[in-house]
N, C-alpha and C. Protein backbone atom coordinates (compact mmCIF):
# COMPACT_ATOMS: atom_id res chain seq x y z
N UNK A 1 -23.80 41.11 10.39
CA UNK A 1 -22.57 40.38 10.38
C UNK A 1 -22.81 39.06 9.64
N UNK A 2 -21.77 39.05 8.62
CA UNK A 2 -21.70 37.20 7.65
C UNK A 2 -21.11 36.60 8.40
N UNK A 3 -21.22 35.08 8.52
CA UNK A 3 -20.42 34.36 8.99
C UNK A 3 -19.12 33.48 7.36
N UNK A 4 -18.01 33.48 7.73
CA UNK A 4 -17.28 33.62 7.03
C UNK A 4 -16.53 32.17 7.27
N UNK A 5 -16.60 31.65 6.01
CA UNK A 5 -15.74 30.17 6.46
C UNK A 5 -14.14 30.50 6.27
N UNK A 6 -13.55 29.56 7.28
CA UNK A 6 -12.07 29.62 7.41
C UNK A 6 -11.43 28.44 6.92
N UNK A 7 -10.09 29.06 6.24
CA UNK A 7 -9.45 28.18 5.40
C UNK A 7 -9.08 26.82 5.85
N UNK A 8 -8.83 27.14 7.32
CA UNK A 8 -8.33 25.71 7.97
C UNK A 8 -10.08 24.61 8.72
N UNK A 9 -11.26 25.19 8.36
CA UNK A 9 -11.89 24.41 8.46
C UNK A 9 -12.15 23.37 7.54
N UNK A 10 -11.95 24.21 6.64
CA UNK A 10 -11.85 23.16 4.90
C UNK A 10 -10.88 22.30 5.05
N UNK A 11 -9.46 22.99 4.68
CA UNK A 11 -8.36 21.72 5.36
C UNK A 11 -8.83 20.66 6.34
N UNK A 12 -9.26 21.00 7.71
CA UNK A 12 -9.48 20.22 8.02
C UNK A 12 -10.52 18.53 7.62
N UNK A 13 -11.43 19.37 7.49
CA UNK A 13 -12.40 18.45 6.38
C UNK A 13 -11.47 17.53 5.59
N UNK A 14 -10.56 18.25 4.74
CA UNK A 14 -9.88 17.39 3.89
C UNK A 14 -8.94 16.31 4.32
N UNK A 15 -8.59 17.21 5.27
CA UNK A 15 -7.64 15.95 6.18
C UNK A 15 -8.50 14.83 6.89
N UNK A 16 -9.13 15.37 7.25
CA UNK A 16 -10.10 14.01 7.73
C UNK A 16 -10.53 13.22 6.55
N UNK A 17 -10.79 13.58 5.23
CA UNK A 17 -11.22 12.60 4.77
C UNK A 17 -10.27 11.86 4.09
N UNK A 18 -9.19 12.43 3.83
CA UNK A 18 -7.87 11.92 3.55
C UNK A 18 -7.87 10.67 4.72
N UNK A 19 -7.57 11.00 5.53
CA UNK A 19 -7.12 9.74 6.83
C UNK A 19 -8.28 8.60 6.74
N UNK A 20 -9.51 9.07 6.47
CA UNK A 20 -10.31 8.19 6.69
C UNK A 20 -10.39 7.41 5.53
N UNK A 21 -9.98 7.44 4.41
CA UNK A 21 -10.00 7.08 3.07
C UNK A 21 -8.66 6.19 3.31
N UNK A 22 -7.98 6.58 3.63
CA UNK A 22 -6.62 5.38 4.18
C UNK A 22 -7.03 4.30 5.17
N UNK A 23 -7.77 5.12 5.87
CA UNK A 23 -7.55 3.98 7.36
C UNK A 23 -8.89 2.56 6.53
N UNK A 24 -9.71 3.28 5.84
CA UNK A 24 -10.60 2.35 5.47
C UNK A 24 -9.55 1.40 4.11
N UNK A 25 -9.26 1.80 3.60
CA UNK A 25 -8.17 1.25 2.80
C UNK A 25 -6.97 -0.12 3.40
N UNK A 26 -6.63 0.40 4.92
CA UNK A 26 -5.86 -0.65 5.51
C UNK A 26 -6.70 -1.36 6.02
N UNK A 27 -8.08 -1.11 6.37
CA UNK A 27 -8.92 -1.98 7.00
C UNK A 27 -9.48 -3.20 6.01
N UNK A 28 -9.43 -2.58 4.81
CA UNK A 28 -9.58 -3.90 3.93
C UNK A 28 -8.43 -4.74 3.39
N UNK A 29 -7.22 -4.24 3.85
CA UNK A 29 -5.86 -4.68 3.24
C UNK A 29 -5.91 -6.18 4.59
N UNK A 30 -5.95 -5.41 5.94
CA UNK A 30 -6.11 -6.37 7.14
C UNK A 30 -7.55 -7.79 6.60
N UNK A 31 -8.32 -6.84 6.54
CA UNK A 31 -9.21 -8.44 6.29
C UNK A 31 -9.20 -8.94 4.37
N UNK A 32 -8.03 -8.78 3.69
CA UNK A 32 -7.76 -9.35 2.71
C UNK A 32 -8.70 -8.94 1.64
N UNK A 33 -9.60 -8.04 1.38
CA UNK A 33 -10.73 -7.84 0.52
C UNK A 33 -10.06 -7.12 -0.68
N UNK A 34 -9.54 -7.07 -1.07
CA UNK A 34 -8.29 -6.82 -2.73
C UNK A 34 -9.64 -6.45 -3.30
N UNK A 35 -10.45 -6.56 -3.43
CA UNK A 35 -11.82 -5.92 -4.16
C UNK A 35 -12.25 -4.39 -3.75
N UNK A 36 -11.99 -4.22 -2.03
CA UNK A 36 -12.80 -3.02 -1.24
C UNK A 36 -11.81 -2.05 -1.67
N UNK A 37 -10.08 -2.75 -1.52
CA UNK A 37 -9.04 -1.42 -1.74
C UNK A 37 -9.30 -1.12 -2.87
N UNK A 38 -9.30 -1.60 -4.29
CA UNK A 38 -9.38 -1.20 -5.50
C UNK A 38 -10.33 -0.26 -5.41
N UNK A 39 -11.84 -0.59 -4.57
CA UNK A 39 -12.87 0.54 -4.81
C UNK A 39 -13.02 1.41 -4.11
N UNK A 40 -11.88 1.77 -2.92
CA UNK A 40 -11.70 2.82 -2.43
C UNK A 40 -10.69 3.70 -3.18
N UNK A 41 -10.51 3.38 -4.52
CA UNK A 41 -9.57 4.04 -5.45
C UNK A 41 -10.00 4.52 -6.35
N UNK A 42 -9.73 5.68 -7.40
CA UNK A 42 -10.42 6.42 -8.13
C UNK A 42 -10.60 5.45 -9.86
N UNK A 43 -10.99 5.60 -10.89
CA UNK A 43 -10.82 4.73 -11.30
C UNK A 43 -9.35 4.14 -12.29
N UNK A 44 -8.76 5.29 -12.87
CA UNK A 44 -7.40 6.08 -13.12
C UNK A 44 -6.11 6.15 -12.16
N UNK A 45 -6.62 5.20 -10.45
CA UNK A 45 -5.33 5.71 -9.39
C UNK A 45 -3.89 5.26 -9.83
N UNK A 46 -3.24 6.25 -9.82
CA UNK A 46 -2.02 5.46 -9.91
C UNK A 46 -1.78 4.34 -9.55
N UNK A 47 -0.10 4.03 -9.69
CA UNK A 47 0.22 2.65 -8.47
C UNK A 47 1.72 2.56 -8.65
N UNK A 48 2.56 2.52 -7.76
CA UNK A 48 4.08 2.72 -7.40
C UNK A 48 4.63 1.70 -5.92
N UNK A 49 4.95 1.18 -6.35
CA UNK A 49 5.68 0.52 -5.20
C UNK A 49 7.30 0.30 -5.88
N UNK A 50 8.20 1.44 -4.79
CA UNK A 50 9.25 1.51 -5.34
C UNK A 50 10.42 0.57 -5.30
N UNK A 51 10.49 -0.25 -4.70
CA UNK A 51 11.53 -1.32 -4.16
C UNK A 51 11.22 -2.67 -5.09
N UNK A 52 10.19 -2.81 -5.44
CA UNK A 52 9.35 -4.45 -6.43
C UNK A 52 9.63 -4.09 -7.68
N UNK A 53 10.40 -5.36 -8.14
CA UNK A 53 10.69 -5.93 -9.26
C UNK A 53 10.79 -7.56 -9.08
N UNK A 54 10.30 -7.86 -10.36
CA UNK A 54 10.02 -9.20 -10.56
C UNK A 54 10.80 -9.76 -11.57
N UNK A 55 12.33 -10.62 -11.69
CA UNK A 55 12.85 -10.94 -12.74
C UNK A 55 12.37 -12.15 -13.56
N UNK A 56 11.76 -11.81 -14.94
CA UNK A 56 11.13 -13.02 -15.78
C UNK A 56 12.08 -12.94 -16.40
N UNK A 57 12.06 -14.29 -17.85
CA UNK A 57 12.61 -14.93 -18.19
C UNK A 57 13.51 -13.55 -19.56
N UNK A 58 12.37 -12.83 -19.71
CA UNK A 58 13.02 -11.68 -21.01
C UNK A 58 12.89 -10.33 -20.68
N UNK A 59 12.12 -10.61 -19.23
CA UNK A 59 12.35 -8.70 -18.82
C UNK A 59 12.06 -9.12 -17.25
N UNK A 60 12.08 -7.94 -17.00
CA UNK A 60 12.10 -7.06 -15.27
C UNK A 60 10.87 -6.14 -15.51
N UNK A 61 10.01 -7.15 -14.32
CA UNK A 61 8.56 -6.45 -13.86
C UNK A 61 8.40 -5.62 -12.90
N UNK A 62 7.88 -4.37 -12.66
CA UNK A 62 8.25 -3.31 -11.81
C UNK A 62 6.92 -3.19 -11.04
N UNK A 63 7.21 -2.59 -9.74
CA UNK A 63 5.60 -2.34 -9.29
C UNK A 63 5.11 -0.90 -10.02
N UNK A 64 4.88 -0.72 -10.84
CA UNK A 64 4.66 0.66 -10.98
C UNK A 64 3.22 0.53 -12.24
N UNK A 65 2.21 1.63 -11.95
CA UNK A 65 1.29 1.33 -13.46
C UNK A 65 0.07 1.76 -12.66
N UNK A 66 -1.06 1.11 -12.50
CA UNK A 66 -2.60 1.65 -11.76
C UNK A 66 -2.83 0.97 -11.01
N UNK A 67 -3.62 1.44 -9.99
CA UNK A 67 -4.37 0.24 -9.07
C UNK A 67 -5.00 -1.12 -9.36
N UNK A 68 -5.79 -0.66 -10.62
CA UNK A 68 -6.35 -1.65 -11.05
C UNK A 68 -6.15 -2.61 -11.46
N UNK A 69 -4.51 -2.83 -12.45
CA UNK A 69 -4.04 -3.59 -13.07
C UNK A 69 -2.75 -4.10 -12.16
N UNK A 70 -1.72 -3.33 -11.60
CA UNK A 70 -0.57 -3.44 -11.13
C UNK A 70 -0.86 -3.95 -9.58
N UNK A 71 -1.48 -2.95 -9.26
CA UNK A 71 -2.05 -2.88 -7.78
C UNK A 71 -2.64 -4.07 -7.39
N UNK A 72 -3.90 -4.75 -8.20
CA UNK A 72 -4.86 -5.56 -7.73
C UNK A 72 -3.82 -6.73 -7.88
N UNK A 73 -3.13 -6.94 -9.10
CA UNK A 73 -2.39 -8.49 -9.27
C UNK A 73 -1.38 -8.73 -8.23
N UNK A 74 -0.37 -7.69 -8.02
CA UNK A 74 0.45 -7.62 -6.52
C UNK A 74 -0.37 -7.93 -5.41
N UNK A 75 -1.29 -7.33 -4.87
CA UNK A 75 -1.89 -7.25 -3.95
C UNK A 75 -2.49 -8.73 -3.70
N UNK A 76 -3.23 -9.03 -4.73
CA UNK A 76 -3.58 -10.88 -4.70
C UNK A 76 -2.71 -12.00 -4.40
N UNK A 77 -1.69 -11.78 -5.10
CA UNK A 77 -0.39 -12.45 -5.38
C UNK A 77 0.08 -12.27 -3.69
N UNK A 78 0.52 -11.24 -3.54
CA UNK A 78 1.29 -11.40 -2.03
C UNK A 78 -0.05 -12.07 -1.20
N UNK A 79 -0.83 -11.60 -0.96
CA UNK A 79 -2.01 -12.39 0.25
C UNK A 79 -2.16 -13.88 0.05
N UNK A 80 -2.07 -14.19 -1.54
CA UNK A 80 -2.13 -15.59 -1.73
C UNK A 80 -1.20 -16.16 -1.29
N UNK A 81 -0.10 -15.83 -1.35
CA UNK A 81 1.75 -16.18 -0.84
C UNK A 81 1.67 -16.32 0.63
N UNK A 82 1.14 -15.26 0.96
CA UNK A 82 1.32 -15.16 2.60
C UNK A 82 0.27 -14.79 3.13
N UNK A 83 -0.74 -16.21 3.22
CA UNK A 83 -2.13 -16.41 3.78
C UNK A 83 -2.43 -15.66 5.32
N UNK A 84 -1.78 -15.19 5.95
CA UNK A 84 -1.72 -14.83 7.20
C UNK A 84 -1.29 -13.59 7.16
N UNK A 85 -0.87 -12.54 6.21
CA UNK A 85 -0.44 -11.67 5.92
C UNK A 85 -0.83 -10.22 6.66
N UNK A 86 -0.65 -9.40 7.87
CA UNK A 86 -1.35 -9.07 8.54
C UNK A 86 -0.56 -7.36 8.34
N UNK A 87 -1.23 -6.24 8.83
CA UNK A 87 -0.93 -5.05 8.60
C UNK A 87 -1.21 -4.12 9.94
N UNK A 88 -0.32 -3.23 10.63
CA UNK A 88 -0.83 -2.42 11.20
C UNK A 88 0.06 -0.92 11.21
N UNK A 89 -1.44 -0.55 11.44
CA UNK A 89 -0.89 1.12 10.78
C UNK A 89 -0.23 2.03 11.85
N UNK A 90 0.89 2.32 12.35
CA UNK A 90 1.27 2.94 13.37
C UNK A 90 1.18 4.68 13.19
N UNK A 91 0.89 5.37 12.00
CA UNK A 91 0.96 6.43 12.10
C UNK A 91 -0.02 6.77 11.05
N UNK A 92 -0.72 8.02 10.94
CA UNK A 92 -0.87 8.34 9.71
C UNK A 92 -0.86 10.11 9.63
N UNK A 93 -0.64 10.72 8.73
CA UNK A 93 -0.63 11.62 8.70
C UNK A 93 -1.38 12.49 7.53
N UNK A 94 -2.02 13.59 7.89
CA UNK A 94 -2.82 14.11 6.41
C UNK A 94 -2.61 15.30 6.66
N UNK A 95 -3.06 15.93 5.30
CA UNK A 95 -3.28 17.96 5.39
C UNK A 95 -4.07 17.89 4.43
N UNK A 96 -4.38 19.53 4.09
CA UNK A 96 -5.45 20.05 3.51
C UNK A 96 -5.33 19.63 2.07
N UNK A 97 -4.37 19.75 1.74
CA UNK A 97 -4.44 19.00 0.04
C UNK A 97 -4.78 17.34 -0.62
N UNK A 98 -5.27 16.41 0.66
CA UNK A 98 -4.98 15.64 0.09
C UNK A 98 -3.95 14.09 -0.07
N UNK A 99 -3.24 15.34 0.81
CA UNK A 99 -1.90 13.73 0.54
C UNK A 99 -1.97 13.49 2.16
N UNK A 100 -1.59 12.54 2.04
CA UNK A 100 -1.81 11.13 3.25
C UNK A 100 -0.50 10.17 3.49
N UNK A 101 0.68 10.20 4.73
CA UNK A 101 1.38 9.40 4.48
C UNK A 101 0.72 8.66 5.92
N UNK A 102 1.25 7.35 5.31
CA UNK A 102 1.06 6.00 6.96
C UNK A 102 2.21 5.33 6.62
N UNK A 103 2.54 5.18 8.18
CA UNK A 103 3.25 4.26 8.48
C UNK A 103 2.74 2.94 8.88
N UNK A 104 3.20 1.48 8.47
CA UNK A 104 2.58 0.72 8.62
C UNK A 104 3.40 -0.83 8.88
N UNK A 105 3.26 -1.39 9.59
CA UNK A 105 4.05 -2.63 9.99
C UNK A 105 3.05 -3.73 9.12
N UNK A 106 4.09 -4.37 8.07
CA UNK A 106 3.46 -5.43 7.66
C UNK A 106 3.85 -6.89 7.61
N UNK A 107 3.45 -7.92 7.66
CA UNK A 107 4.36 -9.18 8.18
C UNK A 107 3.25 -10.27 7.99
N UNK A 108 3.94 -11.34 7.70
CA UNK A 108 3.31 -13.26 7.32
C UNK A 108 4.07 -13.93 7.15
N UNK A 109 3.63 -14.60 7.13
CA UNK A 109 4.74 -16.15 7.05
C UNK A 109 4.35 -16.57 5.63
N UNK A 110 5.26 -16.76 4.83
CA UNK A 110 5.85 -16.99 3.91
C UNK A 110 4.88 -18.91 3.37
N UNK A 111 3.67 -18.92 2.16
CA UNK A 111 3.46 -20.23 1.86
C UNK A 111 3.38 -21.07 0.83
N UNK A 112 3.62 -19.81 -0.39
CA UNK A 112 3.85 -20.24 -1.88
C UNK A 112 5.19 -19.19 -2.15
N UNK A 113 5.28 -19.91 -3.06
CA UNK A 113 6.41 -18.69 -3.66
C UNK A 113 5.99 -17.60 -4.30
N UNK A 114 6.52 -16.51 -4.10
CA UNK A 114 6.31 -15.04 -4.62
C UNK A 114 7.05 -14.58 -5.50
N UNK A 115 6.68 -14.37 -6.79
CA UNK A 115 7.75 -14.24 -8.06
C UNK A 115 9.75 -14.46 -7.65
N UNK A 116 10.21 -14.24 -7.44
CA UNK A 116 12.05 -15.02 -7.51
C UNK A 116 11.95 -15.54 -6.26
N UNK A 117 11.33 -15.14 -5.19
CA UNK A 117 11.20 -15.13 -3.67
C UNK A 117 10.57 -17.00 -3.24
N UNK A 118 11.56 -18.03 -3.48
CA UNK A 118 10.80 -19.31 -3.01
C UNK A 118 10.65 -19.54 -1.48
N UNK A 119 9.52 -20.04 -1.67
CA UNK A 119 8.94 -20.00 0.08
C UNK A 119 9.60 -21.55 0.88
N UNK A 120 10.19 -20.69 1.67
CA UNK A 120 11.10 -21.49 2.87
C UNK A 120 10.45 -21.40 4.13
N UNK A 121 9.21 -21.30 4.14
CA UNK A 121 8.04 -20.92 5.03
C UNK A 121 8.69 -20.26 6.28
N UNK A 122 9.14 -18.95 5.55
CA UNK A 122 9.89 -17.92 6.30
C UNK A 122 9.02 -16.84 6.57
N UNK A 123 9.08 -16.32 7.85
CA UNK A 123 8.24 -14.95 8.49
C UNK A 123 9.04 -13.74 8.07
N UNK A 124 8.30 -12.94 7.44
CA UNK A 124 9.15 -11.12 7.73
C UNK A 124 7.84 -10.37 8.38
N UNK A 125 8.30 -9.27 9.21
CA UNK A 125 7.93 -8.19 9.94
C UNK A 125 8.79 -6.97 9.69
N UNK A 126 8.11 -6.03 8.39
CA UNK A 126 9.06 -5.01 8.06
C UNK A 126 7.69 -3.47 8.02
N UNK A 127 8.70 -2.58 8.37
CA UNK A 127 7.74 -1.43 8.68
C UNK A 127 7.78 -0.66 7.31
N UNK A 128 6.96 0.03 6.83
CA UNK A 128 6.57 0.24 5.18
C UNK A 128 5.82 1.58 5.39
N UNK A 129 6.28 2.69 4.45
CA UNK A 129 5.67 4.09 4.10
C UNK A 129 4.80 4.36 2.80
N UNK A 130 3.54 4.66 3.09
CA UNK A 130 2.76 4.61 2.24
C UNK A 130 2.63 6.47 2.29
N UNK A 131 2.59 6.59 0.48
CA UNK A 131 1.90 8.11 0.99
C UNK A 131 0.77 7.61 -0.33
N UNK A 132 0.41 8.48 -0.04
CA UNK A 132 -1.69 8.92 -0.80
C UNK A 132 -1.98 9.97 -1.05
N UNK A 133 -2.38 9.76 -2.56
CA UNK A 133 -2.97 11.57 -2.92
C UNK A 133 -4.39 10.92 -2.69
N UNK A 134 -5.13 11.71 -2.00
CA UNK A 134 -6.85 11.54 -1.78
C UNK A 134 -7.61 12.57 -2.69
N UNK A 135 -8.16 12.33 -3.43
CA UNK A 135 -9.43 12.79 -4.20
C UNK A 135 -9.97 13.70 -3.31
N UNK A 136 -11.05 14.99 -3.90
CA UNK A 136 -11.85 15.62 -3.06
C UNK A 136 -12.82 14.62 -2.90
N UNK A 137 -13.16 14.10 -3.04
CA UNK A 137 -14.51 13.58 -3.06
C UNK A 137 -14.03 11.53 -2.37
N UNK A 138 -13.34 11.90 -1.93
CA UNK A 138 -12.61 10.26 -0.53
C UNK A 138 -11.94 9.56 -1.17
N UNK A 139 -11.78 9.63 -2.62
CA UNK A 139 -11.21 8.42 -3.22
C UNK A 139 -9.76 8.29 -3.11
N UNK A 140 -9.02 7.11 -3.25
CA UNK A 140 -7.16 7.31 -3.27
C UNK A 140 -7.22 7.72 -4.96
N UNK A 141 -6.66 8.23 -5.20
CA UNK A 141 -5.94 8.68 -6.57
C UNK A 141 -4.42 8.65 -6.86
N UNK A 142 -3.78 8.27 -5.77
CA UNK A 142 -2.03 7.36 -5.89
C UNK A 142 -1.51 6.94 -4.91
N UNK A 143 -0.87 5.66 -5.09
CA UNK A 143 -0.85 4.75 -4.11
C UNK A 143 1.03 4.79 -4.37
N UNK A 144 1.78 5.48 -3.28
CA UNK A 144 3.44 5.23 -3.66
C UNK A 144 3.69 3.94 -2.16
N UNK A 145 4.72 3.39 -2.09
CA UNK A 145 5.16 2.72 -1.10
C UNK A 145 6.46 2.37 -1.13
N UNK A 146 6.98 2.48 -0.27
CA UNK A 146 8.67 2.12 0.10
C UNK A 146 8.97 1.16 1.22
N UNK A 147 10.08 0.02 1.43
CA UNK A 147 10.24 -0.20 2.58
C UNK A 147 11.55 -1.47 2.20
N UNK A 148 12.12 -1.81 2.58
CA UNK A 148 13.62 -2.34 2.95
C UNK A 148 13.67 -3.72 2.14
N UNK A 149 13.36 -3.65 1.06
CA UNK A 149 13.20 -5.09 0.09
C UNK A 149 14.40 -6.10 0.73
N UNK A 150 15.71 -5.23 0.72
CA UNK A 150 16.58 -6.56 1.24
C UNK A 150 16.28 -7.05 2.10
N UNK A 151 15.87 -6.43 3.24
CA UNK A 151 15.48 -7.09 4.76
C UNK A 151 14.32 -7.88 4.62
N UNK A 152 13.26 -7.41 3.47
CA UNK A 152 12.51 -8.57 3.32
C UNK A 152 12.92 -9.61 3.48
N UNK A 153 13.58 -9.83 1.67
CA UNK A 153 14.44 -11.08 1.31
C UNK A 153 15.60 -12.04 2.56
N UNK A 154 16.10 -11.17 3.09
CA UNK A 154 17.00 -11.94 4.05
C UNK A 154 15.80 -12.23 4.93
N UNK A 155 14.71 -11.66 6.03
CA UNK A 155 13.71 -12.29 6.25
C UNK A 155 13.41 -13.73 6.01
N UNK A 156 13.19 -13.70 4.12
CA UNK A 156 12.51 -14.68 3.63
C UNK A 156 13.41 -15.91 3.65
N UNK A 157 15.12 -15.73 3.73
CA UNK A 157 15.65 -16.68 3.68
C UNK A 157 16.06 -16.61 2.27
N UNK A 158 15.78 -15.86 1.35
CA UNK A 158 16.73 -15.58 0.14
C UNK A 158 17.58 -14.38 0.36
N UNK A 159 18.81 -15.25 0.21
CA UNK A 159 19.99 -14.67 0.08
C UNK A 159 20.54 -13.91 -1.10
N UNK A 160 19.62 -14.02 -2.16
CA UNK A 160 20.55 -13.26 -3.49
C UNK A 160 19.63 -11.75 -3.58
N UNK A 161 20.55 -10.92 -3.36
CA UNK A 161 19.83 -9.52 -3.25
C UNK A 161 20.74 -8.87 -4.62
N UNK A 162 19.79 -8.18 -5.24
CA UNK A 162 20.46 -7.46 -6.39
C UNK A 162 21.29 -5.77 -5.72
């Protein structure tokens, strides 16, 4: 008699490393290390955050592009803004392929201004959906996110919502 591997042990595997590739991901988002998330990312990861836009003077800046470039400058930019900037993950979910969604409560008090967003040293606490394609091998390979931009902004004490 062979012993015969089963499909859902693999899945499983994958799902675990999916989750664990996130949870280590929010664990560096919580202690601010914008260096650890980038290198828990493949080097090519996407990057999407669907609600962010930034109005400059001759165009409209979008969150959308790679981790490395889009990802890391957002990511700096908001922690620098909102020094206290804190994250917790209330859900997460994975399967065998890979993809990874969390739910995640994120919130700070408001101490520079954040591209149109001037700081009225205003607090938001808004809950935010992250999903994740995970690499075989642990890495994130796309980073999407959604969550209630207006309620930010009214949060923040800016009133002009597009």
């Amino acid at each position: 008699m062979t012993a015969r591997a089963h499909p859902a042990a693999a899945g499983t595997a994958r799902e675990e490393g999916g989750e664990a590739a996130v949870r280590a991901f929010f664990a560096a988002y919580r202690a601010h290390d914008v260096e650890r998330m980038v290198d828990l990312c493949t080097d090519n990861a996407g990057f999407r955050y669907v609600p962010f836009e930034v109005w400059g003077r001759q165009r409209v800046l979008y969150g959308e592009g790679k981790v490395r470039t889009v990802g890391k400058v957002i990511w700096t930019t908001l922690l620098d803004a909102f020094p206290d900037l804190a994250c917790v993950v209330t859900s997460v979910r994975a399967d065998g392929e890979g993809n990874v969604a969390a739910e995640v409560g994120i919130g700070g008090t408001q101490a520079k201004d954040f591209g149109s967003v001037a700081s009225a040293g205003g607090h938001y606490e808004l809950p935010h959906l992250f999903l994740f394609s995970v690499s075989g091998d642990g890495l994130i390979d796309h980073v999407v996110a959604y969550w209630d931009n207006a309620g930010w902004k009214k949060q923040l004490g800016c009133l002009e919502v597009d």
